[in-house]
Protein backbone atom coordinates (compact mmCIF):
# COMPACT_ATOMS: atom_id res chain seq x y z
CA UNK A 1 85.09 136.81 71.74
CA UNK A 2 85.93 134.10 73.66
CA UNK A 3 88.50 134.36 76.66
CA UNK A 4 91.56 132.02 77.06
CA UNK A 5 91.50 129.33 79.69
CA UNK A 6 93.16 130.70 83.10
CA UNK A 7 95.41 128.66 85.62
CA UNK A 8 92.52 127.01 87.30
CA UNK A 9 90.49 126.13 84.11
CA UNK A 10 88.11 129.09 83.80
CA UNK A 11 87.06 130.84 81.25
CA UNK A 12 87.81 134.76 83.23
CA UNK A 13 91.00 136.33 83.82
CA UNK A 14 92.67 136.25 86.76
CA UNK A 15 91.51 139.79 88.15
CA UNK A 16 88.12 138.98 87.36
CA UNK A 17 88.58 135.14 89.56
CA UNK A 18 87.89 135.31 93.06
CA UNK A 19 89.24 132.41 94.78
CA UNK A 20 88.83 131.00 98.57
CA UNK A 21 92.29 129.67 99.67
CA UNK A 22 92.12 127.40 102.73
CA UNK A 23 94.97 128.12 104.72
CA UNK A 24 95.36 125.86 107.78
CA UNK A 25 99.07 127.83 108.41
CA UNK A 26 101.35 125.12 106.74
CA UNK A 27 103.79 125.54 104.03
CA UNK A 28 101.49 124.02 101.60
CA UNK A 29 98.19 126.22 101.59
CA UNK A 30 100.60 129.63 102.40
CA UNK A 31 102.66 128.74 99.58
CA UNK A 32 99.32 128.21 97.31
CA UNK A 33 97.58 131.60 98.70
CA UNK A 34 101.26 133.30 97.54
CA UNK A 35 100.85 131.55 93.96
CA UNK A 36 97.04 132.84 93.24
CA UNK A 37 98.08 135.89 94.62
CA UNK A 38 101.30 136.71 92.36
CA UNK A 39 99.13 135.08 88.92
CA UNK A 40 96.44 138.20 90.21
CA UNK A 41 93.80 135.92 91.67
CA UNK A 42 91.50 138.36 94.48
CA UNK A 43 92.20 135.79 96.81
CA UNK A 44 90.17 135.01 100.06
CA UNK A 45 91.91 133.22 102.48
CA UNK A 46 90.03 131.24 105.06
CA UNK A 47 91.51 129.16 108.11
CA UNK A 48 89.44 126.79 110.28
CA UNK A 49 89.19 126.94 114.59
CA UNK A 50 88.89 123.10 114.61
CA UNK A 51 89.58 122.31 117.92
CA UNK A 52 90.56 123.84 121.02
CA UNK A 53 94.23 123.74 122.21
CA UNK A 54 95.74 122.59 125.37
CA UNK A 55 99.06 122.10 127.12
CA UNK A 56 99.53 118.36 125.92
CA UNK A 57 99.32 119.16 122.00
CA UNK A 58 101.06 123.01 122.31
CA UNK A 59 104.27 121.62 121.26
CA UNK A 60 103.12 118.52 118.86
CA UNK A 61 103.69 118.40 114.99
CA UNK A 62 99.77 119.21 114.49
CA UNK A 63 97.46 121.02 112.43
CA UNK A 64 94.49 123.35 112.76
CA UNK A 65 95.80 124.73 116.11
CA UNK A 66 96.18 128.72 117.64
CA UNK A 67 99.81 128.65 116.25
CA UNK A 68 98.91 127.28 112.44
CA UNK A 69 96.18 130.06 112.57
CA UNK A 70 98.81 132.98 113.82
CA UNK A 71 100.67 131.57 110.93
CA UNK A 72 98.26 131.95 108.56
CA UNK A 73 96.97 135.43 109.57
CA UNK A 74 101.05 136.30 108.99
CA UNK A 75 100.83 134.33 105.87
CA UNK A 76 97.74 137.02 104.92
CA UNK A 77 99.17 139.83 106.09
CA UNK A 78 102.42 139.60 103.82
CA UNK A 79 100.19 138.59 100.87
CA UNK A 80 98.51 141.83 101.59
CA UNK A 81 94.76 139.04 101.39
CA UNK A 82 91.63 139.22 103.07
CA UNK A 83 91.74 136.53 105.86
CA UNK A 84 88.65 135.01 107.52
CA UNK A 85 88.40 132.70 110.54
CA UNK A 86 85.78 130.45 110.99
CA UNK A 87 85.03 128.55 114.48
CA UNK A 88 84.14 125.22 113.65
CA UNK A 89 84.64 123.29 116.87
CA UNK A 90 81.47 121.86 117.41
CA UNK A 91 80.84 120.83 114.04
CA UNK A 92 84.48 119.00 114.30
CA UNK A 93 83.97 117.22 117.46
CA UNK A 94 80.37 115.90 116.03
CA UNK A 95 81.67 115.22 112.65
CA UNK A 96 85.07 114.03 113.08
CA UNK A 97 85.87 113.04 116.74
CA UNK A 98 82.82 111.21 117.57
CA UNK A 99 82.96 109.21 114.95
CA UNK A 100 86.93 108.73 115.30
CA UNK A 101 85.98 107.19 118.83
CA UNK A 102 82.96 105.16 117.92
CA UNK A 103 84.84 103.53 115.40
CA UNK A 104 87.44 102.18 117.73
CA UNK A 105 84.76 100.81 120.12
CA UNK A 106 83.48 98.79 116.57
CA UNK A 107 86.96 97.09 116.25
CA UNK A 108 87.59 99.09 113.35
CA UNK A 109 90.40 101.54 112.28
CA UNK A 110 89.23 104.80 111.22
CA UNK A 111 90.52 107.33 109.50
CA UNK A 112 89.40 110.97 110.76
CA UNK A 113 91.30 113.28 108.16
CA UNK A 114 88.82 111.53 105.48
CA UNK A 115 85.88 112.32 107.64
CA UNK A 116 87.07 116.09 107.94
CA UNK A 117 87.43 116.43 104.63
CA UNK A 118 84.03 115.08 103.76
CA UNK A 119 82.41 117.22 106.56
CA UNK A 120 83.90 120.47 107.90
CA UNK A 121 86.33 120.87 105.23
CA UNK A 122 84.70 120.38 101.76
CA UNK A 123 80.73 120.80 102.76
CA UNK A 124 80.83 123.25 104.91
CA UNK A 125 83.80 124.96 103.78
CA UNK A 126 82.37 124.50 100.35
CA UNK A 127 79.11 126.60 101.27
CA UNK A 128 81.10 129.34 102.98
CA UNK A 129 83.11 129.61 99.55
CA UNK A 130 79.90 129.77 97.58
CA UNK A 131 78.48 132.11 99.94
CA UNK A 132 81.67 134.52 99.56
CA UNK A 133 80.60 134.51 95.61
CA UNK A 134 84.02 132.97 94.76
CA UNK A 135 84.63 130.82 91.64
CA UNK A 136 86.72 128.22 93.14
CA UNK A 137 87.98 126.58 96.29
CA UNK A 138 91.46 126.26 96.54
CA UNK A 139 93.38 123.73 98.76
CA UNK A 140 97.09 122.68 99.58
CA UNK A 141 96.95 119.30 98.87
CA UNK A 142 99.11 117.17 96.85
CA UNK A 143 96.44 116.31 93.92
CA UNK A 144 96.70 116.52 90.60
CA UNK A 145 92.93 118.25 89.07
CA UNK A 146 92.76 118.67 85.29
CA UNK A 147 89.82 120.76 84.41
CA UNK A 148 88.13 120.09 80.88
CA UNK A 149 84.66 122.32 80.26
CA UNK A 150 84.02 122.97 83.55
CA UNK A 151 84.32 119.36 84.38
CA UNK A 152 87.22 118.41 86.59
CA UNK A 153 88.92 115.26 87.34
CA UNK A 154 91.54 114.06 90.36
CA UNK A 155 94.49 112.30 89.33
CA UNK A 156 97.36 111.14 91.80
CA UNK A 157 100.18 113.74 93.02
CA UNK A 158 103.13 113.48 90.72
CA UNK A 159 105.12 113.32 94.18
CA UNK A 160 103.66 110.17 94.92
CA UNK A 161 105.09 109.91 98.21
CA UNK A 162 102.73 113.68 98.93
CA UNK A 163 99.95 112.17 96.84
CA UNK A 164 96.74 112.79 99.25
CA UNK A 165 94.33 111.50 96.86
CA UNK A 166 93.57 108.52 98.97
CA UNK A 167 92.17 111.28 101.90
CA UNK A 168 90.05 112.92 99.45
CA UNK A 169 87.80 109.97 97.66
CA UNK A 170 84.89 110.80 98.76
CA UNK A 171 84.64 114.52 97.71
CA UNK A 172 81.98 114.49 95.71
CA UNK A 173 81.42 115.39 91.56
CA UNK A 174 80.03 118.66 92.26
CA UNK A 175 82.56 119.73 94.79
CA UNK A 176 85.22 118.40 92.82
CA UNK A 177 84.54 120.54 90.16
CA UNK A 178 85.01 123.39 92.06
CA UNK A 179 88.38 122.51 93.61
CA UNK A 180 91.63 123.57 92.39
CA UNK A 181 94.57 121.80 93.93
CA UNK A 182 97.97 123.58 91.91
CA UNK A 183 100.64 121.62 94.03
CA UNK A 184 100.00 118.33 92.22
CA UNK A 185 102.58 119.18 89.78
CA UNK A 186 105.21 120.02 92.20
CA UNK A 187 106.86 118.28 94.56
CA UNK A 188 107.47 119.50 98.14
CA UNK A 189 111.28 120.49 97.93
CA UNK A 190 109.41 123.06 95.12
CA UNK A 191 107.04 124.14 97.11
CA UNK A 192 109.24 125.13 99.88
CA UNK A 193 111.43 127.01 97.35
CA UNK A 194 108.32 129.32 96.13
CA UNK A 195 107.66 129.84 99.60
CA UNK A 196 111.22 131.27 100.29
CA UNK A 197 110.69 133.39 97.33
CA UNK A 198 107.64 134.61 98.50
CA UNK A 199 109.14 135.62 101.81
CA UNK A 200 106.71 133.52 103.68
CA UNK A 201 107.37 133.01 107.21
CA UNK A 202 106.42 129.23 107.13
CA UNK A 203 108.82 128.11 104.68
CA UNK A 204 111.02 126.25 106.63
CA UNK A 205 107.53 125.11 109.14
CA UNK A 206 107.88 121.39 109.55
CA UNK A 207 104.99 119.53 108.34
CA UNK A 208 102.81 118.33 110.61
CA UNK A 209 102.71 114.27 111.07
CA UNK A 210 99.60 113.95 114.11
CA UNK A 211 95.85 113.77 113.51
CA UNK A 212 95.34 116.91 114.95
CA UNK A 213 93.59 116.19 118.05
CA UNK A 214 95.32 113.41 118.54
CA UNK A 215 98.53 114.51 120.89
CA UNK A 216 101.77 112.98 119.84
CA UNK A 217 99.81 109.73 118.07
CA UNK A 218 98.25 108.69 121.29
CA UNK A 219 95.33 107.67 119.93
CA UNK A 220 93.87 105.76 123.08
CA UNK A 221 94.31 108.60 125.52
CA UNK A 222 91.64 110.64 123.72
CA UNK A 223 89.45 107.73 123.72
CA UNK A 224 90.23 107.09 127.69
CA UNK A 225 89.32 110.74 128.16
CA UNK A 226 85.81 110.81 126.13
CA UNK A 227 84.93 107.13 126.94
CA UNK A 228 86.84 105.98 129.82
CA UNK A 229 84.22 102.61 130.03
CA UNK A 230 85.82 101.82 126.34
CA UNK A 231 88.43 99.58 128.26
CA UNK A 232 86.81 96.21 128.75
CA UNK A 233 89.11 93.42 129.57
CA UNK A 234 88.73 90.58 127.35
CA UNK A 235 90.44 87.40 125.20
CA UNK A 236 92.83 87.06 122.78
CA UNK A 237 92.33 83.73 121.21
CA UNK A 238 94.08 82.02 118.34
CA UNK A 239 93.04 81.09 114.80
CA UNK A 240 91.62 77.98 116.10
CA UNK A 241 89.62 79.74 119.00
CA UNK A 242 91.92 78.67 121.86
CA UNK A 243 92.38 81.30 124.64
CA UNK A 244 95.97 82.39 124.61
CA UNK A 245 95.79 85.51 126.18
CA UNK A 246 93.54 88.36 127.97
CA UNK A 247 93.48 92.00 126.67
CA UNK A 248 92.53 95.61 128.39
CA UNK A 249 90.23 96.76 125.39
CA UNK A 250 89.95 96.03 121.93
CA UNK A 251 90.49 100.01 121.20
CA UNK A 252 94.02 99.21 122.15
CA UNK A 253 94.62 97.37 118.72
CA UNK A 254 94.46 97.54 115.31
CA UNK A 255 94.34 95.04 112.58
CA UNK A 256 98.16 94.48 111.49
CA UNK A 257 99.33 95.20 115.05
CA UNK A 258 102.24 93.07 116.07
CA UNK A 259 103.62 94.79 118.73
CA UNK A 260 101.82 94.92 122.15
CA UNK A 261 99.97 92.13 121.71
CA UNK A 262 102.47 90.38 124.88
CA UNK A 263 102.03 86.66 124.05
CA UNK A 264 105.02 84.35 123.89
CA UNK A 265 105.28 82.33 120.44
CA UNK A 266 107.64 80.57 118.65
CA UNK A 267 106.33 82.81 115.27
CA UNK A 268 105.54 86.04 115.71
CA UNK A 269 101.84 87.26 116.36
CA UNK A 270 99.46 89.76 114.61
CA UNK A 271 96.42 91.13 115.02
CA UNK A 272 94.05 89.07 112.31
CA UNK A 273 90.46 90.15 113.50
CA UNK A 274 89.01 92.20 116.14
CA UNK A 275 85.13 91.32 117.07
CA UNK A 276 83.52 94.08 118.94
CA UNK A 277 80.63 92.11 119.81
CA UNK A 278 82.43 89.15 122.01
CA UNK A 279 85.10 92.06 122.87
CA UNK A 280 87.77 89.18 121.59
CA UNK A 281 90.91 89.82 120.27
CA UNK A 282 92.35 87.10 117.29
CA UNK A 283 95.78 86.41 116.43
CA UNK A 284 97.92 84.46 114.12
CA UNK A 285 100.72 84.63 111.84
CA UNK A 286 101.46 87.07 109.11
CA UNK A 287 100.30 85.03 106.23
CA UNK A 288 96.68 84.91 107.73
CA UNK A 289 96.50 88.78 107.32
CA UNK A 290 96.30 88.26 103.46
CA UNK A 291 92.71 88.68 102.14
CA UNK A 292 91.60 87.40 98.54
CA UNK A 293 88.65 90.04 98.98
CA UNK A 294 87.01 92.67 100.66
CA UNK A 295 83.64 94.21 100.70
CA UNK A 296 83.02 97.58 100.53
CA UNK A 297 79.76 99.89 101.24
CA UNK A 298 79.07 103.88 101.16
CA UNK A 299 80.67 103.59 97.77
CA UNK A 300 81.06 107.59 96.24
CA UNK A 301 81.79 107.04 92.72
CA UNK A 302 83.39 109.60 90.85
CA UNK A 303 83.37 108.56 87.50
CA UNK A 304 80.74 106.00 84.55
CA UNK A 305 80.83 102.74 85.74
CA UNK A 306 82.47 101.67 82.55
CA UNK A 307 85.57 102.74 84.02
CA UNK A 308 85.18 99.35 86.32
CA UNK A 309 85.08 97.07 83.06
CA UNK A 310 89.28 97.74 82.59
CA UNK A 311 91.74 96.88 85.15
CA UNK A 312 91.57 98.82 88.24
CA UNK A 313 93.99 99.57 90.71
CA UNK A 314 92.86 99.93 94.40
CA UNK A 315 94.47 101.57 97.57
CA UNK A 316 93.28 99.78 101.02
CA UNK A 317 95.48 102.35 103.40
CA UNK A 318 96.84 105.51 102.92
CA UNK A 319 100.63 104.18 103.27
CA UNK A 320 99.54 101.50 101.08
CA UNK A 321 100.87 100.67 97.54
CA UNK A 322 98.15 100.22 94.18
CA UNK A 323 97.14 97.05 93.68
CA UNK A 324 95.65 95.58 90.65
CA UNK A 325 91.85 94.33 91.16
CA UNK A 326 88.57 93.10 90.15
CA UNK A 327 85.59 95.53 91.56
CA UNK A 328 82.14 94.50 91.29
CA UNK A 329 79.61 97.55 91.97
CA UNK A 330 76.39 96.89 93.16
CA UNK A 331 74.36 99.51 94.34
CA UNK A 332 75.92 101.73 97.11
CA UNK A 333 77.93 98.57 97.70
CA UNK A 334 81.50 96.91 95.83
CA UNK A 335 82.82 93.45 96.16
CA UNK A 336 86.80 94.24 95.37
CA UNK A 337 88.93 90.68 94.81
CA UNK A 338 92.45 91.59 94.98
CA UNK A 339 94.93 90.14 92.20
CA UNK A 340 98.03 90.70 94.40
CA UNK A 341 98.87 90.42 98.22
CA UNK A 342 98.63 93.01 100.84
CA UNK A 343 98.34 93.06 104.56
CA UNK A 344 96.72 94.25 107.46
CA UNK A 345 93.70 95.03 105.66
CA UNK A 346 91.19 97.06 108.21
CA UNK A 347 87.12 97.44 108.36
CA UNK A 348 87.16 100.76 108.92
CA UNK A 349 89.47 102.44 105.98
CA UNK A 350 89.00 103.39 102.90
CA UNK A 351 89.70 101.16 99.60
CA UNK A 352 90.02 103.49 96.91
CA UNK A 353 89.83 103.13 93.05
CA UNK A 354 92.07 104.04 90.32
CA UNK A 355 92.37 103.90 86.40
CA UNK A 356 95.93 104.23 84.30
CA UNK A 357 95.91 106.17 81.39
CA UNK A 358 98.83 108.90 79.64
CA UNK A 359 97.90 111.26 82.03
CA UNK A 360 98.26 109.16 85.21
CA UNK A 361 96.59 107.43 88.02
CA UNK A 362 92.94 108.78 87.50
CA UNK A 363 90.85 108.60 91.27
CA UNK A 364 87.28 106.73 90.21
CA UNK A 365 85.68 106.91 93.76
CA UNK A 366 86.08 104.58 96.65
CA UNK A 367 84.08 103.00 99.56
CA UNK A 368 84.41 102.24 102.91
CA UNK A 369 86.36 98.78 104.44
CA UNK A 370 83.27 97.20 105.92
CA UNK A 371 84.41 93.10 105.79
């Protein structure tokens, strides 16, 4: 006898389903934890100690910090759920903020909540899950998963303006089919509203806007604090290599940036290109941030490269818009010529893929900004 398909795709009822529910204290993953919960899920719940708290970032719109994980352990307690803490600060630091910081010093503009997902969040927090016997992983982001024989694929949020798919590209196939993400069909005024229903105490929680360790968006005072010799003064030329300018450190700029750069012009400047290796800074107008193509490398591919033979729609920045594009794949590598303008394209971020069909914006993979 064969058993009807549950919430989450499985073959088992929902008694027999133990889930792992990663609550980092928000509305989002409380409001999920309350959903498996009242559908009969045994849910685990499981917060991450990512970093440790100080007085700059007590009062900053942050996540992963002592009050999202009092919030969580509230969250638990209502749900009447086992709760688990794990202590990953040393793990964060080398997977996350290391990298976060060496990336600045390389002119680029990196994106740590990719990297945390990749590391901390869906490998090790993926092995913790299997270790706890569960059949799934469940998360609070805004992706859409369909499930099909055990096989699941990630489709953009339908609120696109939530949609998170862009932070998750390089999960890969076998940890992908064990997430469940069941806020991708709602939007977040919903979510809030199941939250209130469930009597959750984070309901009304703000969301949180800051990279976590990152206090109030000031970026370049972690990096003064872990690598004070960072701040090299050096040129700022123009697009025909004339010296316009000097600047205090190239990790105080980012491709795009127009404001700070402290040049008079009769047009207004932008950061075109940032080399490292002279510690130069290069600016110009607007127009000269449009690129015809980038390359890409550390490609993660998460679906047949037949997908890439039909139009393709890429994502260079996680505020950024889908563009239609021509990707040519060779090995770990991806050659992506765009078919309409953007700006402020940035070694360093993430270009990711997607395919159209009737059920949406489908995620095929992405790779990393490296040209």
């Amino acid at each position: 006898m064969n058993l009807k398909t549950n919430s989450i795709g499985l073959e088992k009822k929902p008694k027999d389903t133990t889930v792992v529910v990663a609550m980092s204290g928000g509305v989002d993953s409380s409001t999920v934890a309350g959903i498996m919960k009242k559908e009969g899920y045994k849910v685990i719940g499981i917060t991450l100690k990512l970093y440790d708290d100080n007085k700059e970032v007590a009062h900053s719109k942050q996540c992963c910090s002592g009050q999202d994980i009092m919030d969580a352990k509230r969250v638990a307690h209502k749900l009447n759920i086992e709760h688990k803490v794990f202590y990953y600060q040393n793990k964060f630091r080398e997977g996350v903020i290391d990298n976060f910081v060496e990336s600045y010093l390389k002119g680029e503009t990196p994106i740590p909540c990719i990297q945390c997902n990749k590391t901390v969040k869906f490998n090790d927090l993926f092995q913790e899950s299997k270790n706890l016997k569960a059949d799934a992983l469940i998360t609070g982001h805004y992706v859409k998963s369909i499930t099909n024989q055990n096989i699941t694929d990630m489709y953009r949020a339908v609120d696109e303006n939530r949609d998170q798919s862009y932070f998750l590209f390089n999960t890969t196939r076998e940890q992908l089919n064990y997430l469940r993400f069941p806020l991708g069909n709602m939007r977040k005024a919903q979510t809030r509203e199941v939250a209130k229903k469930l009597e959750l105490n984070v309901a009304d929680k703000p969301d949180s806007q800051d990279i976590c360790f990152v206090p109030n968006g000031d970026y370049v005072s972690v990096i003064e604090k872990l690598r004070p010799d960072a701040f090299k003064k050096g040129n700022i030329k123009d697009t025909v290599g004339k010296v316009i300018g000097v600047h205090d450190g190239i990790v105080n700029f980012t491709i795009g940036q127009r404001k700070g750069i402290r040049i008079a012009s009769s047009e207004p400047l932008y950061v075109i290109d940032i080399n490292h290796e002279k510690n130069e800074i290069l600016v110009g107008s607007k127009k000269k941030l449009i690129k015809p193509s980038i390359n890409l490398k550390d490609l993660n591919l998460l679906a047949d490269k037949k997908y890439f033979n039909n139009e393709i729609y890429v994502k260079v920045r996680s505020t950024g818009k889908l563009i239609k594009a021509k990707v040519e794949l060779k090995n770990n590598f991806a050659t992506v010529k765009l078919l309409e303008d953007e700006f402020g394209i940035s070694p360093g971020q993430a270009c990711v893929f997607y395919s159209k069909n009737s059920k949406g914006y489908k995620v095929l993979g992405g790779g990393w900004i490296k040209k």
